[in-house]
C-alpha atoms as a PDB file:
ATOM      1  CA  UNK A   1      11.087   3.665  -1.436  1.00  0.00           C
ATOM      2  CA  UNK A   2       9.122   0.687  -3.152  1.00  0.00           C
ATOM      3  CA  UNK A   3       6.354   0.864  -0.449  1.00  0.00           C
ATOM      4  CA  UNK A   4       5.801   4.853  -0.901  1.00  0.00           C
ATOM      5  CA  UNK A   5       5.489   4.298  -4.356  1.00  0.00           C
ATOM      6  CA  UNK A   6       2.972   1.620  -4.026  1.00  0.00           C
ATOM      7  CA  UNK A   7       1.048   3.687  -1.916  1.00  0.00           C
ATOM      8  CA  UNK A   8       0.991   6.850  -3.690  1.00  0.00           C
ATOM      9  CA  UNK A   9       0.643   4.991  -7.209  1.00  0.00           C
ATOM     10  CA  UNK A  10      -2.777   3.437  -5.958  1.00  0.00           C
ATOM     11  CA  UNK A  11      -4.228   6.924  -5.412  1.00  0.00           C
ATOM     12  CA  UNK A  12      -2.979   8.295  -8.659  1.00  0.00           C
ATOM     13  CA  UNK A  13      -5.115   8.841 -11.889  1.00  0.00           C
ATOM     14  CA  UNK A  14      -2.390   6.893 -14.206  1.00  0.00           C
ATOM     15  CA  UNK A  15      -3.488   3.668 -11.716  1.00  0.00           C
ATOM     16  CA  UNK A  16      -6.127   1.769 -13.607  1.00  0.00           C
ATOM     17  CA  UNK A  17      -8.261  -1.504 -12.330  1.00  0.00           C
ATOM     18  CA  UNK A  18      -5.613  -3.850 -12.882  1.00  0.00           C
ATOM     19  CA  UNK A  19      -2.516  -2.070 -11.091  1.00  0.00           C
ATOM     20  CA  UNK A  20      -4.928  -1.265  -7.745  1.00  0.00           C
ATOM     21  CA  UNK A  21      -5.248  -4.836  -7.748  1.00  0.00           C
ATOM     22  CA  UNK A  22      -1.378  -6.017  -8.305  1.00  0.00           C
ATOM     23  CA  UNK A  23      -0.790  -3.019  -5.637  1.00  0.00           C
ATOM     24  CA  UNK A  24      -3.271  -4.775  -2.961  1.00  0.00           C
ATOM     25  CA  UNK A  25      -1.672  -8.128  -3.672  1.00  0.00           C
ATOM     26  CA  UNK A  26       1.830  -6.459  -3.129  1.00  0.00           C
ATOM     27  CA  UNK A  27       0.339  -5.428  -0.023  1.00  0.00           C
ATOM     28  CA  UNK A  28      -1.249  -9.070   0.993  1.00  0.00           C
ATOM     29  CA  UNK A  29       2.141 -10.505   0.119  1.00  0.00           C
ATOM     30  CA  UNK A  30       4.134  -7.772   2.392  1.00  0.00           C
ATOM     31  CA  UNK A  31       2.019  -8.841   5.411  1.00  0.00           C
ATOM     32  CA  UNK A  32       2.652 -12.071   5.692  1.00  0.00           C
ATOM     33  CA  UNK A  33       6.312 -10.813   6.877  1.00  0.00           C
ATOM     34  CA  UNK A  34       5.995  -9.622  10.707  1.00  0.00           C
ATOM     35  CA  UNK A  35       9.020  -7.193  10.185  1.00  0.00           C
ATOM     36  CA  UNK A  36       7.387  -5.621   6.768  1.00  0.00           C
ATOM     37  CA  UNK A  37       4.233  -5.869   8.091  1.00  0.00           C
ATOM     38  CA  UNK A  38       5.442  -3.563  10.923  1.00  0.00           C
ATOM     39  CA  UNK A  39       7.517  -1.552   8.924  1.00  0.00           C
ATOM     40  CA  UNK A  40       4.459  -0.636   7.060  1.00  0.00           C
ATOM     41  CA  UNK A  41       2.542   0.595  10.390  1.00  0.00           C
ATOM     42  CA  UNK A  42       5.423   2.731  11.775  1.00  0.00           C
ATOM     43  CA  UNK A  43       7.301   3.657   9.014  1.00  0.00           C
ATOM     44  CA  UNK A  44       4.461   4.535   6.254  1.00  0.00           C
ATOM     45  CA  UNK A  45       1.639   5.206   8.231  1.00  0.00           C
ATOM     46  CA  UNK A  46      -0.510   1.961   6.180  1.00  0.00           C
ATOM     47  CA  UNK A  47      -3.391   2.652   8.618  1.00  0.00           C
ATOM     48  CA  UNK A  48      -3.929   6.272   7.896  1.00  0.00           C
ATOM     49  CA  UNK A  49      -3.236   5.738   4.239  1.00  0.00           C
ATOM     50  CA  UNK A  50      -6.317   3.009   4.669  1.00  0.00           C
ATOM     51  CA  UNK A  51      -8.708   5.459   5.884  1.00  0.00           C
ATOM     52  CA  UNK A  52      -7.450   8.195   3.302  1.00  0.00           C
ATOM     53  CA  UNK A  53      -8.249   6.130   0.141  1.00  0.00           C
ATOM     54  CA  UNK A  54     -11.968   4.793   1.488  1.00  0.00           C
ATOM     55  CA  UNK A  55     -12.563   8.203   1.881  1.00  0.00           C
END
């Protein structure tokens, strides 16, 4: 449930400057683990979510 929250967190209003960037480092730290890293793609969808918040 961590991840979801990260993701949904970065989108939010209440997210200023300085939690995007702890959330993106979260992220950068996630994906140096093959199994997270893949849990991310299948599970939560990371690659849609990518293309949803640089829209």
């Amino acid at each position: 449930y961590g991840i979801k929250l990260l993701l949904s967190l970065f989108g939010s209003v209440i997210a200023d400057q300085e939690t995007r960037k702890y959330i993106l480092l979260s992220f950068r730290a996630i994906l140096q683990h093959r199994s997270l890293a893949n849990d991310l793609y299948v599970r939560q969808n990371l690659h849609s979510w990518i293309v949803l918040t640089l829209q």
